[in-house]
Structures are given as C-alpha cells and as structure tokens.
N, C-alpha and C. Protein backbone atom coordinates (compact mmCIF):
# COMPACT_ATOMS: atom_id res chain seq x y z
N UNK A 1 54.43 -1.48 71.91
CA UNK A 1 53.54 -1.33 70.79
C UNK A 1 54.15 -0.37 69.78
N UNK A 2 54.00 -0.76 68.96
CA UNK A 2 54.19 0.19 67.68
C UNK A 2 53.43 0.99 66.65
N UNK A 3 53.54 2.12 66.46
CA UNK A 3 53.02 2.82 65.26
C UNK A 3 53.21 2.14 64.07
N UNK A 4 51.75 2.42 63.49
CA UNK A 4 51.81 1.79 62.25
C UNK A 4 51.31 2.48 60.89
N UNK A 5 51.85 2.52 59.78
CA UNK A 5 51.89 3.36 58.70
C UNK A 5 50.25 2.63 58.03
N UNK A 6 49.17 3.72 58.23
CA UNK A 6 47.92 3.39 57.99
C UNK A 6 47.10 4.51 56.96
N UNK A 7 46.16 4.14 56.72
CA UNK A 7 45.03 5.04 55.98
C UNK A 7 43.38 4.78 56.24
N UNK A 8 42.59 5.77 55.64
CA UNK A 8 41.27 4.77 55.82
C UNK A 8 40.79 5.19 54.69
N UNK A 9 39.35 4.29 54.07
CA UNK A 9 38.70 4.67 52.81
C UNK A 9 37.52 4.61 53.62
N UNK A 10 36.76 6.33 53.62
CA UNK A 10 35.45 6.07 54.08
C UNK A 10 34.24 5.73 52.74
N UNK A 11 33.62 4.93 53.99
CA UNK A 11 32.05 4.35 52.57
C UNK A 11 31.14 6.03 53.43
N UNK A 12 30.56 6.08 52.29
CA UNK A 12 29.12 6.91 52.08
C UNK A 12 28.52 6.17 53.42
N UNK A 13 28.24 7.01 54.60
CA UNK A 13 27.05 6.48 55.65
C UNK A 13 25.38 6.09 54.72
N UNK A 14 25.04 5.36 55.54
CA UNK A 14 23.84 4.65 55.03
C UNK A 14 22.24 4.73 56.32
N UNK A 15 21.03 4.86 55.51
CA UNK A 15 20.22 5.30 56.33
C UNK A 15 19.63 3.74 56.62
N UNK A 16 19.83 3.12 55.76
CA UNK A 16 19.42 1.43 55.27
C UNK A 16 20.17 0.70 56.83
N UNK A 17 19.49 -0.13 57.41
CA UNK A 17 20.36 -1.23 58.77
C UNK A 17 20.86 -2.22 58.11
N UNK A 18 22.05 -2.13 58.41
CA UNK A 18 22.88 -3.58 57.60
C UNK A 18 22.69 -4.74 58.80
N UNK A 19 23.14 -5.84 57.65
CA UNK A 19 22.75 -7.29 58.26
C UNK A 19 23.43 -7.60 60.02
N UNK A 20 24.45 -6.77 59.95
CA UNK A 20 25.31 -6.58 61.47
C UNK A 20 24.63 -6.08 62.42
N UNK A 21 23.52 -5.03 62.02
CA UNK A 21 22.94 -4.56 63.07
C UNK A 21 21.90 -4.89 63.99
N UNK A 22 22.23 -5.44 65.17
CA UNK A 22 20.84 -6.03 65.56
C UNK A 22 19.83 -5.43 66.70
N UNK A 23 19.75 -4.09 66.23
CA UNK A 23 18.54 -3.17 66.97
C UNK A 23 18.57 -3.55 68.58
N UNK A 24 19.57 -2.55 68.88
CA UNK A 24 19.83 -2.30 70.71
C UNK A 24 20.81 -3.18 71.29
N UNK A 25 21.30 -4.45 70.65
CA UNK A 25 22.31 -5.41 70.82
C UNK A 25 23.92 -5.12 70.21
N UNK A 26 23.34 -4.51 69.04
CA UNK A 26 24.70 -4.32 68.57
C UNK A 26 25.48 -3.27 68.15
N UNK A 27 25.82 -2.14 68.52
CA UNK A 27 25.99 -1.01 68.00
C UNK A 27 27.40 -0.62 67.28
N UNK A 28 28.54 -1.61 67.23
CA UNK A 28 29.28 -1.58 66.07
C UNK A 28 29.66 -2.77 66.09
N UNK A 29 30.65 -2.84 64.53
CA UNK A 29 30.93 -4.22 63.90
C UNK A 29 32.68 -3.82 62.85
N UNK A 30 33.26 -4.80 63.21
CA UNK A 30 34.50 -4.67 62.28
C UNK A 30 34.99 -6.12 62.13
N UNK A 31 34.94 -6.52 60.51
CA UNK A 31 35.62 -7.62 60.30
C UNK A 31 37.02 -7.54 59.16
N UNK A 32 37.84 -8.78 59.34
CA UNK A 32 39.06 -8.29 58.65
C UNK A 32 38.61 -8.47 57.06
N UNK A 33 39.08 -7.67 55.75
CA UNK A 33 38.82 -8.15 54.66
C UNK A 33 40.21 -9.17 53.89
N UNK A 34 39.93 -10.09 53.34
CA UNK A 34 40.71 -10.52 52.93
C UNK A 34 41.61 -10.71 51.77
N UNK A 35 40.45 -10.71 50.45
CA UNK A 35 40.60 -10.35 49.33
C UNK A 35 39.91 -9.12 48.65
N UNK A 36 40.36 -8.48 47.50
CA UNK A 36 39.11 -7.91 47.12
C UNK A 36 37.76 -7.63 46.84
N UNK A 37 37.64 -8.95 46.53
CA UNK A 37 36.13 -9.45 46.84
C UNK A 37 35.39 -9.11 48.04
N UNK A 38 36.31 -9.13 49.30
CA UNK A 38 35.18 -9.09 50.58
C UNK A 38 35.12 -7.36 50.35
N UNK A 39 36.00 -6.81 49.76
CA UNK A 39 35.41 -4.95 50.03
C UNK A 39 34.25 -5.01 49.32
N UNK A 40 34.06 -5.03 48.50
CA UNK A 40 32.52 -5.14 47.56
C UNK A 40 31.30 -5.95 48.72
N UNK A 41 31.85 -6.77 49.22
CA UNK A 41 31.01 -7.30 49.91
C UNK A 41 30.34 -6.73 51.44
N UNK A 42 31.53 -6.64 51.98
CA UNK A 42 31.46 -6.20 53.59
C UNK A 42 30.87 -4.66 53.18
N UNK A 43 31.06 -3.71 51.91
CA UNK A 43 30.65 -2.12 52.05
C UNK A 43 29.04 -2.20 50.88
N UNK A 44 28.17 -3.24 50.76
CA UNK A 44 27.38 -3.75 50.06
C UNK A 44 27.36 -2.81 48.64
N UNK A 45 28.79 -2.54 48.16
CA UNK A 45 28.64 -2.17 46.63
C UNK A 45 30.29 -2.07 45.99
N UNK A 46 30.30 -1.21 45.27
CA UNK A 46 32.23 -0.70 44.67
C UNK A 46 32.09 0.18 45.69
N UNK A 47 33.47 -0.12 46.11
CA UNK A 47 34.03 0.87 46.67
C UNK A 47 35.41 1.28 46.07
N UNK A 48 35.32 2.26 44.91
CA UNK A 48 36.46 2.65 44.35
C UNK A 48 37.44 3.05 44.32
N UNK A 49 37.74 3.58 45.73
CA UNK A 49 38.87 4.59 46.07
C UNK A 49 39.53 3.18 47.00
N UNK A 50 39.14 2.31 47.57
CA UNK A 50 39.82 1.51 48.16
C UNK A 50 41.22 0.52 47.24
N UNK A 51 42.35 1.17 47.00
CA UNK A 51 43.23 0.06 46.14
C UNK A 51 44.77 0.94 46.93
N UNK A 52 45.53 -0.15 46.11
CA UNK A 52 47.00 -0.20 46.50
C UNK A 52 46.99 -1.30 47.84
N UNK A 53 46.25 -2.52 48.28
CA UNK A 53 46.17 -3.51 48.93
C UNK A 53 46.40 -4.57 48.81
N UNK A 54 47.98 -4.85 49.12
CA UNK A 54 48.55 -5.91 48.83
C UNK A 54 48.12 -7.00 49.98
N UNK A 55 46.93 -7.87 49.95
CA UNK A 55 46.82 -8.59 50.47
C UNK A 55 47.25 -9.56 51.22
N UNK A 56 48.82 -9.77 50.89
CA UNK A 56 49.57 -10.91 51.06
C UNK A 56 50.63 -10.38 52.54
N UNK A 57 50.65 -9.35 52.30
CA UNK A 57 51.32 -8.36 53.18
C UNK A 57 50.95 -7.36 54.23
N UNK A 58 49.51 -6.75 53.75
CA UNK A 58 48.92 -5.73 54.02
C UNK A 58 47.51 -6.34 55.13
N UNK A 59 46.97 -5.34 56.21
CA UNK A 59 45.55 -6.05 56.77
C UNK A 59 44.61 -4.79 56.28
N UNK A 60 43.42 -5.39 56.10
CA UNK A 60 42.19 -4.52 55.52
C UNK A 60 41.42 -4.86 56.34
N UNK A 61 40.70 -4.03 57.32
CA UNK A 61 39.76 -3.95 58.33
C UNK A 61 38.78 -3.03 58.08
N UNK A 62 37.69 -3.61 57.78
CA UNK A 62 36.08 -2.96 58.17
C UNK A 62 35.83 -2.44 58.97
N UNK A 63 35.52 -1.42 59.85
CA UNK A 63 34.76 -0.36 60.94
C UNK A 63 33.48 -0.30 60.67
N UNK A 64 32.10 -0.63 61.29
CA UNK A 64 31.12 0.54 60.84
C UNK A 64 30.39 0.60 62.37
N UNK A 65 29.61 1.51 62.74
CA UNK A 65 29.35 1.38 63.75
C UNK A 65 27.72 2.62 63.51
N UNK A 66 27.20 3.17 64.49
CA UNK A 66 25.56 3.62 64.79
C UNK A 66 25.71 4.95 64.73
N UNK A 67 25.00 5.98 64.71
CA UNK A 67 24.16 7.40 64.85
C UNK A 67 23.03 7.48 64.85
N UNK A 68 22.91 8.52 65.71
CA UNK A 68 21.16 8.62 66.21
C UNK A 68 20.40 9.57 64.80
N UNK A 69 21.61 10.11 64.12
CA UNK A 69 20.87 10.60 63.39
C UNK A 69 21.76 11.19 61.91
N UNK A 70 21.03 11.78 60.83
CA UNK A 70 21.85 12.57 59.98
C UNK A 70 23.27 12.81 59.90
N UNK A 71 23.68 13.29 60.74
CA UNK A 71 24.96 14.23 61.26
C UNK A 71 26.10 13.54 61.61
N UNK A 72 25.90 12.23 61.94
CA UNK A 72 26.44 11.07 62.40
C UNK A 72 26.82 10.41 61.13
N UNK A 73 27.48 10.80 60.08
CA UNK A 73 28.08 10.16 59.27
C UNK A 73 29.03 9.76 58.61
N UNK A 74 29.81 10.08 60.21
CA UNK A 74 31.69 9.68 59.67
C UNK A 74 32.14 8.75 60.82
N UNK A 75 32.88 7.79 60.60
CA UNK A 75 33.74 7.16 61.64
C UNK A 75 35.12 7.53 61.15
N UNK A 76 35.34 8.09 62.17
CA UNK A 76 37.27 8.13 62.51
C UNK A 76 37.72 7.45 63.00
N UNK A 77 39.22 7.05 62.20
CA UNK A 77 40.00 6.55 63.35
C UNK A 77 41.11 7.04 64.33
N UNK A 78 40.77 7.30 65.34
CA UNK A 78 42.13 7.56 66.43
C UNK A 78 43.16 7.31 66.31
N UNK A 79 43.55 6.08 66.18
CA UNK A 79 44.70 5.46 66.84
C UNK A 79 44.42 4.03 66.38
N UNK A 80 45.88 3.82 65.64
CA UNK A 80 46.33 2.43 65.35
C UNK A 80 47.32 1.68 65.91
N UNK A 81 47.80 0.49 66.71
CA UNK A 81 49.18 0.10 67.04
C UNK A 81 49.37 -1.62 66.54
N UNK A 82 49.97 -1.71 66.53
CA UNK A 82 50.33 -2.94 66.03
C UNK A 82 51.49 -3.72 67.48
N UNK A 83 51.03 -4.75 67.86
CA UNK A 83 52.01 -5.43 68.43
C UNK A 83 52.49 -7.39 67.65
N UNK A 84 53.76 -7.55 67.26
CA UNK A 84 53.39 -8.69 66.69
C UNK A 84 52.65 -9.05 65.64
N UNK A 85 51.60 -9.77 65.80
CA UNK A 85 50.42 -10.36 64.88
C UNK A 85 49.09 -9.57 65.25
N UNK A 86 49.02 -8.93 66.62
CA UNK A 86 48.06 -8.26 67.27
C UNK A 86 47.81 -6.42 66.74
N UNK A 87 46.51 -6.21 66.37
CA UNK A 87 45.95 -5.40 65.86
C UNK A 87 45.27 -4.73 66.69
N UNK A 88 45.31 -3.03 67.23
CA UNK A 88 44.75 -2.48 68.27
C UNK A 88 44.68 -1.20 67.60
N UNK A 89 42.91 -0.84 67.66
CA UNK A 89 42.55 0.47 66.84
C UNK A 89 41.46 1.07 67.44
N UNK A 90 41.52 2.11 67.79
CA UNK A 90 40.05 3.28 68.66
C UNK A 90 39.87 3.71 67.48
N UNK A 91 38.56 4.18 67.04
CA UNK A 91 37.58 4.50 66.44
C UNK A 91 36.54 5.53 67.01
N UNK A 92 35.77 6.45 66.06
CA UNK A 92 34.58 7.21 66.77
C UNK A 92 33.40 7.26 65.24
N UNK A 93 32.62 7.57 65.79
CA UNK A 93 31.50 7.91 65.15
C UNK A 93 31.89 9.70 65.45
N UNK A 94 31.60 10.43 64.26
CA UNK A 94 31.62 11.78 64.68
C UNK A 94 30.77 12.57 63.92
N UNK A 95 30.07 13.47 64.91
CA UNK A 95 28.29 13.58 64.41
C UNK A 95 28.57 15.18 64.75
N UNK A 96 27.87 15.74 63.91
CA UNK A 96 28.12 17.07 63.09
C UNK A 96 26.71 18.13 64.27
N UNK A 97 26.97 19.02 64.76
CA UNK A 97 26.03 19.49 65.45
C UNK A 97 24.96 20.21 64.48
N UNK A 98 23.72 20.74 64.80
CA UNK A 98 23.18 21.32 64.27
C UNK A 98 21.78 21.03 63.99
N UNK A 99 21.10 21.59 62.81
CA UNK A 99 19.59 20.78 62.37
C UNK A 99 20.05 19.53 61.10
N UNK A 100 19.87 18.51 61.65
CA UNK A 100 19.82 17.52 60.40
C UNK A 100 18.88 16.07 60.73
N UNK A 101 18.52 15.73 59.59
CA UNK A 101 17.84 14.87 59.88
C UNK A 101 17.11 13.47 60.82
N UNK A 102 16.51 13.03 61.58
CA UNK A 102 16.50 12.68 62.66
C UNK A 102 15.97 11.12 62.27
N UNK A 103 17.34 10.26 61.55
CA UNK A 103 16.74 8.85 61.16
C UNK A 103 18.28 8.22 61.16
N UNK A 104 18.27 6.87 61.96
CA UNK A 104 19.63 6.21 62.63
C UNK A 104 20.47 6.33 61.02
N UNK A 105 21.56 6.48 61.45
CA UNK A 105 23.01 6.44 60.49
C UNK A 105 23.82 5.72 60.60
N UNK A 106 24.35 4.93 59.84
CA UNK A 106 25.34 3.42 59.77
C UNK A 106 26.79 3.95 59.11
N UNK A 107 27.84 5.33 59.68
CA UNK A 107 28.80 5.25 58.98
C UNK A 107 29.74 4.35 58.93
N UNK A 108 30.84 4.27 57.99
CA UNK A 108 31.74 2.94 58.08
C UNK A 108 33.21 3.36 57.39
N UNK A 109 34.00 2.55 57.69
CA UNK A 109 35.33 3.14 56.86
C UNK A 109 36.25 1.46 56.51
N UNK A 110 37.07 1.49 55.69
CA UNK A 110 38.48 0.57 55.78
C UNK A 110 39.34 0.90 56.51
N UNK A 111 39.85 0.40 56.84
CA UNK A 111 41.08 0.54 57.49
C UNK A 111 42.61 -0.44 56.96
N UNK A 112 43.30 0.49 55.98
CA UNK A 112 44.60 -0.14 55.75
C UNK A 112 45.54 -0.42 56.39
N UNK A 113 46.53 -1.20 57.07
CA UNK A 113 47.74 -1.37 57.52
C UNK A 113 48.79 -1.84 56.73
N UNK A 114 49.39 -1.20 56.51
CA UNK A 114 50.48 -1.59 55.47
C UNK A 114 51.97 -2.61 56.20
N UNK A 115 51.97 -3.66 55.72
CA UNK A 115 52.95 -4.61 56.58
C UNK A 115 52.66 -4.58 57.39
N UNK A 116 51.29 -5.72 57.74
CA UNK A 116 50.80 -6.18 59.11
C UNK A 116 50.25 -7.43 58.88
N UNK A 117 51.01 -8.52 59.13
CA UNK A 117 50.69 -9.60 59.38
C UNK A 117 49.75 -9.88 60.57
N UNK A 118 48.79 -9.57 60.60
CA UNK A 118 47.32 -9.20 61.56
C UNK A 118 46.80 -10.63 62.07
N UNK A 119 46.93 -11.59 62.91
CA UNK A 119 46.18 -12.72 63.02
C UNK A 119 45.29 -12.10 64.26
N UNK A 120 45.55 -11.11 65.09
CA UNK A 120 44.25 -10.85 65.69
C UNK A 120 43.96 -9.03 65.72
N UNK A 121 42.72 -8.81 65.70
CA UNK A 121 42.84 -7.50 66.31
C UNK A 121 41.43 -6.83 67.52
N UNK A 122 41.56 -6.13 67.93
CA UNK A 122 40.83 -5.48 68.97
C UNK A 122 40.18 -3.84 68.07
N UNK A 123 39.07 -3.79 68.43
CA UNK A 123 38.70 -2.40 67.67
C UNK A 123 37.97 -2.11 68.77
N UNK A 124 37.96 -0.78 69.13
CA UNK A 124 37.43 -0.19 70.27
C UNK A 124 36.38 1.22 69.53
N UNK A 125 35.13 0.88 69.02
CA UNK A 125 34.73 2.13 68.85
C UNK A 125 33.41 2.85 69.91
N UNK A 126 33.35 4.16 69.28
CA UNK A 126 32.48 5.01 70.43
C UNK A 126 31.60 5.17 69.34
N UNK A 127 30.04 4.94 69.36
CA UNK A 127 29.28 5.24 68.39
C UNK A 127 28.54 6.67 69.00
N UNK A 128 27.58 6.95 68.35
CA UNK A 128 27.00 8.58 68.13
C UNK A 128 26.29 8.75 69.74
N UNK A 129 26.07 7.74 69.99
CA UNK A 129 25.63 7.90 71.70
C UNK A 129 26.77 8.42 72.63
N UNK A 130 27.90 8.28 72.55
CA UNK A 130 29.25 8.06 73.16
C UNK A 130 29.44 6.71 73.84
N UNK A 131 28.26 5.64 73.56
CA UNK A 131 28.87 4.59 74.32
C UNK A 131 29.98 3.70 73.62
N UNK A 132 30.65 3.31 74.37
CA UNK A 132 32.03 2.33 73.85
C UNK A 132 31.77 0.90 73.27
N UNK A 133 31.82 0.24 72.81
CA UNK A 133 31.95 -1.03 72.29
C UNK A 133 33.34 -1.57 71.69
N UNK A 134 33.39 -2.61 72.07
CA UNK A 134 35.40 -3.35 71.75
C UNK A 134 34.64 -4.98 71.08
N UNK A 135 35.80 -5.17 70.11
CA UNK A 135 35.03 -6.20 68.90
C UNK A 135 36.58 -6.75 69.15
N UNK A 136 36.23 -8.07 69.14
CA UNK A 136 37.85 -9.24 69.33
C UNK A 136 37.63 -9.36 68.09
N UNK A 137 38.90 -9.78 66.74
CA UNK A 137 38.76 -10.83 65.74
C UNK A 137 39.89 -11.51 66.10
N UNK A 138 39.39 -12.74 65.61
CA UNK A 138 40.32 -14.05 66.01
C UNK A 138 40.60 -14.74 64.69
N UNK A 139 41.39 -16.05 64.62
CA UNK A 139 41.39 -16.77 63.47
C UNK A 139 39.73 -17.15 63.15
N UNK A 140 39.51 -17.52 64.84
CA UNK A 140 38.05 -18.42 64.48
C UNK A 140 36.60 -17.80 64.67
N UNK A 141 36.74 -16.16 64.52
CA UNK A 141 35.71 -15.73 64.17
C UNK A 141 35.80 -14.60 62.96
C-alpha cells in the first residue's frame, strides 16, 4: 500500500439529519464526488474552499458521519492509502469535552486524493459514540 498526497475541506457540522441518515441504522456515509456539481450537492450548499480538483485525475470523497451532541463537530481523517484503483481511509468524529449543547451533530469533510484513479474505496469511520462503521464504494453503488 501506498501513501498518498491528500487534503480535506471540512463542511460546517449540521444540527439538521441529512437524507443519509436513517435514525439508529445508519451512523456514517461516504460517497465518491465526481464533478463539481456533486460538492454543492452531496454538502447541501457552496462549499468554497473546496477547488484545485482535477477531476479527470484526482478522487473527491465525501465523509460525514454522527455526534451525540454539540462538541461533535469535526471528522478527521487518519489515514489514507491507496493500492492500485483501491481507496482505503480511517476517519473519526472528534467531539470536544466539556458543557455544550446536547442535540445530534452531522460533521462531514472532502476528502482529496491527488492522482488516484479510485474505482473502489473502503472508509472506515468511528462516529461520536466510538462505534466503528466501514462503507464499500463500488462502480455499482
């Protein structure tokens, strides 16, 4: 496996449940973006800081995943590797200790790979509970 020359653009966490979320079934979600169009889409607004994505060359991957609360409003990423066409990335939700507000949190990020011909990838994230969840993308989903 190989290291791969990456970045991320985090979206603003959201108190709102996106259409991915399906209350106790699903606690994270990552799909690949393809054009520019799907960032506007997949982060439900502009997301401005997301550019220099050469599509043709480059893979753009969605993260977003759960928090129990306020504080819970960043996803990191760990670790990226690239094997081949195959895409392999750990992820966390990382939730801020303290007094803050006590209403579920949807943070989310991009994820750039620069020269990655991506036909599949694996995302492994830990949401604000610490439980694990792993998301396959394929051609045919």
């Amino acid at each position: 496996m190989a290291d791969s020359h990456w970045k991320t653009f985090t979206i603003d966490a959201s108190q709102s449940s996106p259409e991915w979320f399906n209350h106790g079934d699903t606690h994270a979600h990552a799909e690949l973006a393809v054009s520019q169009e799907d960032i506007k889409d997949l982060s439900d607004g502009e997301v401005s800081n997301v550019n220099g994505v050469d599509f043709s060359t480059d893979c753009l991957l969605y993260i977003a995943s759960v928090g129990p609360d306020a504080g819970c409003d960043n996803l990191v990423v760990d670790d990226v590797t690239t094997e081949g066409e195959r895409l392999t990335v750990d992820a966390h939700v990382e939730c801020e200790a303290g007094m803050v507000a006590q209403v579920i949190t949807y943070p989310a990020t991009f994820l750039h790979v620069e020269d990655a011909n991506i036909d599949q990838a694996t995302v492994s994230v830990t949401d604000g509970w610490q439980d694990t969840h792993t998301i396959t993308i394929t051609p045919d989903n």
